[in-house]
Protein backbone atom coordinates (compact mmCIF):
# COMPACT_ATOMS: atom_id res chain seq x y z
CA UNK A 1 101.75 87.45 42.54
CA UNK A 2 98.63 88.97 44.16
CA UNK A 3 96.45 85.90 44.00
CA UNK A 4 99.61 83.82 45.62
CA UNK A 5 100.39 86.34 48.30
CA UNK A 6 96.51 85.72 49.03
CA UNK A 7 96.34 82.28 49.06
CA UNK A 8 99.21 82.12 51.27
CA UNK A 9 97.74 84.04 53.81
CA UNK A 10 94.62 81.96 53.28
CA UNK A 11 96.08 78.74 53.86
CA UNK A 12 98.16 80.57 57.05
CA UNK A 13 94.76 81.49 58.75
CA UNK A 14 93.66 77.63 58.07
CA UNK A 15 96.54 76.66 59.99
CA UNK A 16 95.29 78.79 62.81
CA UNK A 17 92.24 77.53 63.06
CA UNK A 18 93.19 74.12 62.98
CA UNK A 19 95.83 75.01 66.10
CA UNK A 20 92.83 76.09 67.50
CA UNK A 21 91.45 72.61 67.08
CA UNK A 22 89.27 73.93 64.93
CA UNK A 23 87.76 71.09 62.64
CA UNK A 24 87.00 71.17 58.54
CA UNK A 25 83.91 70.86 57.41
CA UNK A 26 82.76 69.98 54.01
CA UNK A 27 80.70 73.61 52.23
CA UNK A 28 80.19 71.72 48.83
CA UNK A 29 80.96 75.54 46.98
CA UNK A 30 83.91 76.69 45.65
CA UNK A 31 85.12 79.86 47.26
CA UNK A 32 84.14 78.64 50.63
CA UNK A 33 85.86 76.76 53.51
CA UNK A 34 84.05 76.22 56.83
CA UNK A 35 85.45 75.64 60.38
CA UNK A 36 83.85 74.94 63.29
CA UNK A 37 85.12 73.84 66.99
CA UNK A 38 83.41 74.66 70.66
CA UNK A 39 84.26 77.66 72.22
CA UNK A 40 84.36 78.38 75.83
CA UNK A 41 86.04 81.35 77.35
CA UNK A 42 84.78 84.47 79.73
CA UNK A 43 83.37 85.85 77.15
CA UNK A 44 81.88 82.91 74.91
CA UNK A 45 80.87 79.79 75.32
CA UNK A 46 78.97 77.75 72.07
CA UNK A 47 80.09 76.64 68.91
CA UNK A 48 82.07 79.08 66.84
CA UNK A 49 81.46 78.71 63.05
CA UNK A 50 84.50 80.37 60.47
CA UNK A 51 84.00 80.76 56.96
CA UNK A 52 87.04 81.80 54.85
CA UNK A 53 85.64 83.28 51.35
CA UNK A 54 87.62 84.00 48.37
CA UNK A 55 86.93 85.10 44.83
CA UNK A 56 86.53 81.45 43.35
CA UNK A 57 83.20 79.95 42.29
CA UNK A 58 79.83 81.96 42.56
CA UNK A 59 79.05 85.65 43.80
CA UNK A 60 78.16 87.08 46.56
CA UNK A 61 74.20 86.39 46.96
CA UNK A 62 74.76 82.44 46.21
CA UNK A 63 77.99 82.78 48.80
CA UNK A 64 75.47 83.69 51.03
CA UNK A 65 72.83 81.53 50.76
CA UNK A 66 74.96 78.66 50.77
CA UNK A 67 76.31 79.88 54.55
CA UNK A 68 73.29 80.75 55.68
CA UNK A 69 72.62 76.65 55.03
CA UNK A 70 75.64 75.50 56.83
CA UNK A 71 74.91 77.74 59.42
CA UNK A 72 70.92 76.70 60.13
CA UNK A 73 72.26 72.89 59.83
CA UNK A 74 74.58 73.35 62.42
CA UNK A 75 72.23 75.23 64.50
CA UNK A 76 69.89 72.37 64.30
CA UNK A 77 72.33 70.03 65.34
CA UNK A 78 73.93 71.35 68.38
CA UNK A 79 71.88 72.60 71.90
CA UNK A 80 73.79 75.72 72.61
CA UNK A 81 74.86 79.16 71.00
CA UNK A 82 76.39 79.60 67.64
CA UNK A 83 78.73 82.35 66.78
CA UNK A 84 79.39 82.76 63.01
CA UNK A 85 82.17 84.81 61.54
CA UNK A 86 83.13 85.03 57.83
CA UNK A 87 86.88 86.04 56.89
CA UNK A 88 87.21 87.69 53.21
CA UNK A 89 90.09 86.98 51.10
CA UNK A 90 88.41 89.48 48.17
CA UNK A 91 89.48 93.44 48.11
CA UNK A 92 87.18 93.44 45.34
CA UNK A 93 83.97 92.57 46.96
CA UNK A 94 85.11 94.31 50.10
CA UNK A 95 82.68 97.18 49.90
CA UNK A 96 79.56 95.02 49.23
CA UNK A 97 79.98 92.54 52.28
CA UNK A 98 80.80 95.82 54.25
CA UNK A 99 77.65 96.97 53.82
CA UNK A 100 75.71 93.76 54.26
CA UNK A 101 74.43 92.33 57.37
CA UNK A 102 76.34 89.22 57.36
CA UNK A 103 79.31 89.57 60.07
CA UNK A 104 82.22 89.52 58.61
CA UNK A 105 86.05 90.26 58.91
CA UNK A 106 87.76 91.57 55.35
CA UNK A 107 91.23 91.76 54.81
CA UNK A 108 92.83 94.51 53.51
CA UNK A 109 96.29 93.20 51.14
CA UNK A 110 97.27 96.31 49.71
CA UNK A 111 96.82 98.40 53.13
CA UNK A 112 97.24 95.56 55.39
CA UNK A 113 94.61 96.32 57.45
CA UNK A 114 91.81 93.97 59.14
CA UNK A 115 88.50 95.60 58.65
CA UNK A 116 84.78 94.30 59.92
CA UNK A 117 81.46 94.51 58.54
CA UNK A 118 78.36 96.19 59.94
CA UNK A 119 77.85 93.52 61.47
CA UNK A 120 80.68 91.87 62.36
CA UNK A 121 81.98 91.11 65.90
CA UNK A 122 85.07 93.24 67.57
CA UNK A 123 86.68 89.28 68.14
CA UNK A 124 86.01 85.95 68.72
CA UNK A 125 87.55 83.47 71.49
CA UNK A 126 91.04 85.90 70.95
CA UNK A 127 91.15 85.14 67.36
CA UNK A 128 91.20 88.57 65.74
CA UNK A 129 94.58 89.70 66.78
CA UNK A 130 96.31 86.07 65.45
CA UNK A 131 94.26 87.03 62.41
CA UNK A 132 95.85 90.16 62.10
CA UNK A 133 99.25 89.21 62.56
CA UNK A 134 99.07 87.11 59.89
CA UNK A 135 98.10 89.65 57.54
CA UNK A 136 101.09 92.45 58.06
CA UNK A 137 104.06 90.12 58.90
CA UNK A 138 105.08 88.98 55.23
CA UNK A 139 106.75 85.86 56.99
CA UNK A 140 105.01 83.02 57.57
CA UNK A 141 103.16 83.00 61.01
CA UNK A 142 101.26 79.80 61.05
CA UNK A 143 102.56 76.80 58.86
CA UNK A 144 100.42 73.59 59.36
CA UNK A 145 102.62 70.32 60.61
CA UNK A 146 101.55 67.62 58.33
CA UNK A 147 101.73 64.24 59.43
CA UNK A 148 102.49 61.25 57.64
CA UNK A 149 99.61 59.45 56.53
CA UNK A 150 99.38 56.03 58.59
CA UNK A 151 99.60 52.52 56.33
CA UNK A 152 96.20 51.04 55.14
CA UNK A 153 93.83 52.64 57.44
CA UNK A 154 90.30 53.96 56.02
CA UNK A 155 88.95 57.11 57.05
CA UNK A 156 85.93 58.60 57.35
CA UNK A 157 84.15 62.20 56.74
CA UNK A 158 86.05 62.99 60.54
CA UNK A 159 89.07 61.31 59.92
CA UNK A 160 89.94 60.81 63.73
CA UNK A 161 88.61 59.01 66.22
CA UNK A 162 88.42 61.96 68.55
CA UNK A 163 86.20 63.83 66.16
CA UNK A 164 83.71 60.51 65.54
CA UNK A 165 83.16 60.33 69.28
CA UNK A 166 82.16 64.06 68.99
CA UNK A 167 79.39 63.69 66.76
CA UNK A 168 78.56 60.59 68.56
CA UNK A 169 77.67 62.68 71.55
CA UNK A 170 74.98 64.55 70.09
CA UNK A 171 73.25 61.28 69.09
CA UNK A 172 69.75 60.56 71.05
CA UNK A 173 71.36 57.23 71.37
CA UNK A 174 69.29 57.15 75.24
CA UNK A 175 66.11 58.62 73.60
CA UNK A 176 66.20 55.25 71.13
CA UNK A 177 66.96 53.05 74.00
CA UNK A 178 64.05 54.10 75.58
CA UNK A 179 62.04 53.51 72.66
CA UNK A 180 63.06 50.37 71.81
CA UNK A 181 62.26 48.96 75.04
CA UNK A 182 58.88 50.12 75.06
CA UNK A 183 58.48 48.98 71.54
CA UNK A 184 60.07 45.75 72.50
CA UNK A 185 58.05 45.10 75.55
CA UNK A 186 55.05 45.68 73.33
CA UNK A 187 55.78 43.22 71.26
CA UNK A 188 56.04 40.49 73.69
CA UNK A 189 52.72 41.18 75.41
CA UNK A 190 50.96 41.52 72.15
CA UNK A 191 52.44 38.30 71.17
CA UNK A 192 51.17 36.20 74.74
CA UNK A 193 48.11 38.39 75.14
CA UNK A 194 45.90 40.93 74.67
CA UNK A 195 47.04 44.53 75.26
CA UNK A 196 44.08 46.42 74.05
CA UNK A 197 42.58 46.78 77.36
CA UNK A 198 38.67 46.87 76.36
CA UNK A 199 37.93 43.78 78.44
CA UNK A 200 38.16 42.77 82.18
CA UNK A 201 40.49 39.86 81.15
CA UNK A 202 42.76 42.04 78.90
CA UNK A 203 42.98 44.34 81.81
CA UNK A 204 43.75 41.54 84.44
CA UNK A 205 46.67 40.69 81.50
CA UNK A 206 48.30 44.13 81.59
CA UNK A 207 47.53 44.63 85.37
CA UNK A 208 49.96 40.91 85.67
CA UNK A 209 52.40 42.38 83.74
CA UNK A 210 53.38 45.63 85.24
CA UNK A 211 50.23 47.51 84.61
CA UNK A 212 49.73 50.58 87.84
CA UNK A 213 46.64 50.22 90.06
CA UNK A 214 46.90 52.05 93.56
CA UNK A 215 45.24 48.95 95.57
CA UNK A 216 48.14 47.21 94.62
CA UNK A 217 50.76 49.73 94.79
CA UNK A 218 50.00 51.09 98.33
CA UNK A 219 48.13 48.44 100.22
CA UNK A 220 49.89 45.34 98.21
CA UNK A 221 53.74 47.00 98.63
CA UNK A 222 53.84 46.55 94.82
CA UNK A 223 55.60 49.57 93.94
CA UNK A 224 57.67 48.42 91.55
CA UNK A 225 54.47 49.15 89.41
CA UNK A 226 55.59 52.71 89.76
CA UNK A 227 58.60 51.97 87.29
CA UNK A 228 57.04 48.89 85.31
CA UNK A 229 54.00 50.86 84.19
CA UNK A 230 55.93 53.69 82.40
CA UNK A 231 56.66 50.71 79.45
CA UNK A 232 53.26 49.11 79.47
CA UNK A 233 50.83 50.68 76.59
CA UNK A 234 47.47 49.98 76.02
CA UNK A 235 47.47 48.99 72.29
CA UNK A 236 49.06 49.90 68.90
CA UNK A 237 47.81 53.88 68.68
CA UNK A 238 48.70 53.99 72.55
CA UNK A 239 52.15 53.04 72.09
CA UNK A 240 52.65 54.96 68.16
CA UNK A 241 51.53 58.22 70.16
CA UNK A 242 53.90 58.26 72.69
CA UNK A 243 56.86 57.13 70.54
CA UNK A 244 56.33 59.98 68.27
CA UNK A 245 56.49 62.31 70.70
CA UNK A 246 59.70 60.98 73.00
CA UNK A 247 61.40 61.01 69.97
CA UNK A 248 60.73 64.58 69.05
CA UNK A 249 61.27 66.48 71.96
CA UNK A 250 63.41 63.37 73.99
CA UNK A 251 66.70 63.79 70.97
CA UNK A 252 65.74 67.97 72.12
CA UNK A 253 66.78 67.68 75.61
CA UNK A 254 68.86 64.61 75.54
CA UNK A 255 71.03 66.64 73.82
CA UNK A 256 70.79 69.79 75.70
CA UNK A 257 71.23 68.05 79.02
CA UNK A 258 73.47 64.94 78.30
CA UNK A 259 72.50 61.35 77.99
CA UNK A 260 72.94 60.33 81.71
CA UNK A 261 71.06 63.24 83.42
CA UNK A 262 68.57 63.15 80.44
CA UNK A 263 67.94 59.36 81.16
CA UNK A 264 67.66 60.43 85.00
CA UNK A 265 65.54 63.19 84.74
CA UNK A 266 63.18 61.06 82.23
CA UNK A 267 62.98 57.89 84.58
CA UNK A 268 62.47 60.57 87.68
CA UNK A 269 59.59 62.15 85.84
CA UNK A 270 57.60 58.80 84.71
CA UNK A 271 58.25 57.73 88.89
CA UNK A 272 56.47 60.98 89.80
CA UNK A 273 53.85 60.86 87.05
CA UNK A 274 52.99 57.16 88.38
CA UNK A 275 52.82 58.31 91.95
CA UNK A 276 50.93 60.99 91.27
CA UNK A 277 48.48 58.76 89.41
CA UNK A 278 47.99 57.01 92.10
CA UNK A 279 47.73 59.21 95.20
CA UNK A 280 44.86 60.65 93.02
CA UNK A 281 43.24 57.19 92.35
CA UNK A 282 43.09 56.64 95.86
CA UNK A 283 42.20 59.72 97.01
CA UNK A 284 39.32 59.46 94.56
CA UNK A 285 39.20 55.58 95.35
CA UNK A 286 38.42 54.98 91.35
CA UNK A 287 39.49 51.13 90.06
CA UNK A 288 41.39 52.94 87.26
CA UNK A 289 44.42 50.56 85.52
CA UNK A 290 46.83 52.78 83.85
CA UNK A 291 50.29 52.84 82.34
CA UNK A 292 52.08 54.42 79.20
CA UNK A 293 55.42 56.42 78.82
CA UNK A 294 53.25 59.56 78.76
CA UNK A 295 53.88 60.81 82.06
CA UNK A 296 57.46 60.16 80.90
CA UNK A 297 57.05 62.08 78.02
CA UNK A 298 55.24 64.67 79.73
CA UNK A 299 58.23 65.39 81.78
CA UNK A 300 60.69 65.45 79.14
CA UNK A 301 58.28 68.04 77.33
CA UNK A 302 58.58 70.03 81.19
CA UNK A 303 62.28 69.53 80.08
CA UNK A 304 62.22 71.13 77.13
CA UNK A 305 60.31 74.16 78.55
CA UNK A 306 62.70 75.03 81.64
CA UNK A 307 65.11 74.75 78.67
CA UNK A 308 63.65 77.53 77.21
CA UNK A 309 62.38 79.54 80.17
CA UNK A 310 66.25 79.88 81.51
CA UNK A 311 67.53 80.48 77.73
CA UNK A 312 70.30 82.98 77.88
CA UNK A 313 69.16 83.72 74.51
CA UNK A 314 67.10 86.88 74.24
CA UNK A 315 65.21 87.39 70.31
CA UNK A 316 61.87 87.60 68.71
CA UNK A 317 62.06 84.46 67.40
CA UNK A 318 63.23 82.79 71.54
CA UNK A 319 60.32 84.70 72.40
CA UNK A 320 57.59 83.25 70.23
CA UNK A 321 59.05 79.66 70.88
CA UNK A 322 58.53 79.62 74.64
CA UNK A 323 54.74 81.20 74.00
CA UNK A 324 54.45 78.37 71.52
CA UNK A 325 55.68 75.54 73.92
CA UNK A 326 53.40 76.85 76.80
CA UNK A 327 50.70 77.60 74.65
CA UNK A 328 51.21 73.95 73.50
CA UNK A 329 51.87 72.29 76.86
CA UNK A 330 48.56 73.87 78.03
CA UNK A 331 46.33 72.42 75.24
CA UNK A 332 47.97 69.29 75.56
CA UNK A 333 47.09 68.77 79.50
CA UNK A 334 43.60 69.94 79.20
CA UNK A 335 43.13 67.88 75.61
CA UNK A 336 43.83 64.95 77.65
CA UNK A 337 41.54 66.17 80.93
CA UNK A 338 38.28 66.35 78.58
CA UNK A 339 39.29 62.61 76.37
CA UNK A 340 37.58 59.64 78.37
CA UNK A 341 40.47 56.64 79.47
CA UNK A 342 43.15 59.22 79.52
CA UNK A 343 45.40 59.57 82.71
CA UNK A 344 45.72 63.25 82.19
CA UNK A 345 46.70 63.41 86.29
CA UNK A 346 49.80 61.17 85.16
CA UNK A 347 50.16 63.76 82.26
CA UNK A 348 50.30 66.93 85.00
CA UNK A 349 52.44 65.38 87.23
CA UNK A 350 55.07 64.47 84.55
CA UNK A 351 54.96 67.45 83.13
CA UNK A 352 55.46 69.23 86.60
CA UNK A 353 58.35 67.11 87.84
CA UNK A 354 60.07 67.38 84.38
CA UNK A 355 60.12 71.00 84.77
CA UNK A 356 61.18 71.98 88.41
CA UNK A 357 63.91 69.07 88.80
CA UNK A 358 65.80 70.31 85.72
CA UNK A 359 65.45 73.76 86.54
CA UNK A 360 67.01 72.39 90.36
CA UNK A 361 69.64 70.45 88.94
CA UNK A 362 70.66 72.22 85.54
CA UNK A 363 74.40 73.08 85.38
CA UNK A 364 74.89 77.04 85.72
CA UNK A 365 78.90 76.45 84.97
CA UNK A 366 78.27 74.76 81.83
CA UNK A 367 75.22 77.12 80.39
CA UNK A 368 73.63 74.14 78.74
CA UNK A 369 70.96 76.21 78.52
């Protein structure tokens, strides 16, 4: 009668959560039965993560380890803050997650009372009062509405349409765009010509195809070159580099900032990179013929670092990521000032625009970051 009454109440607090529109998500461990939807209220705003735990399956150290998965796998799919909270259906482990530094609500049957760990947070988006209605009333609170399975329709992990174009959002779909038309545009000039640049006819080629020189930029009117020379890439290694590195930190900020403003941002920082290349080749009056995604690249990495300098977040480990991004940054810009044929003035200025126009234009209301 015990284990009913408790799996009753279990299946009542799922019903919650899901009137919540909180969303299932698959733990792979008995005992275990994660939640998660986006929270935003005056006193949150991120992803709030529920796990409901009951006696089934494995103890309490294997319990744990398999949340503390979950929980880093989310983290490392969404750009913003996640609150976890675990709710304990077991009066016989109560005292041992009390103690432990996992946050955590624990239900008391036999008293009905709703008790917290150490660790465990006072409430979450309003949810700890629902919680502990359902625990004292002995009717039922929440009762989930089930809906009659539609007629020969497949589903998938999400089951809803709503919830696919979710997970499509945090997709770098715009950060694979991007490098697929550099990669594509490689291609073709490979295939007509010679893109290595070591020659004076190879460098007339890429120069006729969108490569930036200042002569013709500023005294020509060519500025298109400004935008054409962000996909040009002089050679196989050129063009490798720089895709290895839009993808890694591009998918960072893309989703941190959105697609759109991402793709903005990134096209605004290659403009300024190109400009800048030039105002210094002509200022210098050097017959340099440059182009690459780098200056791109270089903003999106200035991106990533207003990111962090505005973080809400305050920890060790926030701290020792934005040393190790300026740190990094730093060594990058002055790797590329000391290596002959490298535009490291392209580099700066990317790096430089990226920076101060998303820290102008990031969205306070929204806390993306």
């Amino acid at each position: 009668m015990r284990n009913e009454k408790r799996e009753n109440k279990r299946l009542e607090v799922e019903a919650y959560l899901k009137s919540r529109g909180f969303v299932s998500l698959s733990s792979g461990e008995a005992g275990l039965h994660f939640f998660g939807a986006s929270i935003h209220n005056s006193s949150e705003s991120g992803f709030g993560l529920v796990v409901l735990i009951w006696e089934d399956g494995s103890g309490r150290e294997e319990k744990i380890r398999r949340i503390q998965t979950i929980y880093e796998n989310v983290k490392d799919s969404k750009q913003e803050t996640i609150y976890l909270l675990g709710i304990l259906f077991s009066e016989d482990q109560a005292e041992e997650w009390a103690m432990d530094s996992f946050p955590c609500w624990i239900l008391d049957f036999s008293r009905k009372e709703l008790k917290g760990s150490n660790s465990a947070p006072r409430d979450l988006a309003g949810m700890r009062e629902h919680v502990r209605e359902i625990l004292v009333n002995d009717q039922v609170v929440y009762q989930e509405v089930k809906k009659e399975k539609p007629k020969a329709t497949k589903t998938n992990d999400f089951n809803t349409r709503k919830q696919a174009i979710r997970r499509l959002q945090y997709q770098p779909y715009m950060t694979i765009l991007l490098m697929a038309l550099n990669i594509l545009y490689f291609l073709f000039l490979e295939i007509i010509g010679d893109t290595r640049g070591e020659s004076q006819e190879s460098l007339m080629f890429m120069l006729k195809y969108g490569a930036d020189y200042w002569v013709n930029v500023f005294e020509n009117g060519e500025l298109y070159r400004l935008f054409t020379s962000m996909f040009i890439h002089f050679g196989i290694e050129h063009l490798a580099g720089n895709m290895l590195a839009l993808y890694i930190f591009g998918k960072i900020a893309e989703g941190a900032v959105g697609h759109v403003r991402y793709l903005i941002f990134y096209l605004v920082s290659g403009l300024g990179a190109s400009l800048c290349s030039c105002v210094f080749n002509m200022i210098h009056d050097t017959n340099t013929i440059s182009g690459g995604a780098s200056g791109a690249i270089y903003g999106v990495m200035g991106m990533v670092l207003a990111m962090l300098i505005v973080s809400s977040k305050r920890s060790a480990t926030m701290e020792v990521l934005k040393v190790r991004m300026g740190i990094m940054v730093v060594f990058m810009v002055f790797d590329g000032m000391s290596m002959a044929g490298v535009d490291w003035v392209a580099h700066l200025g990317g790096l430089v625009v990226g920076l101060l126009v998303t820290l102008a234009f990031r969205d306070r209301k929204r806390k993306l970051f």
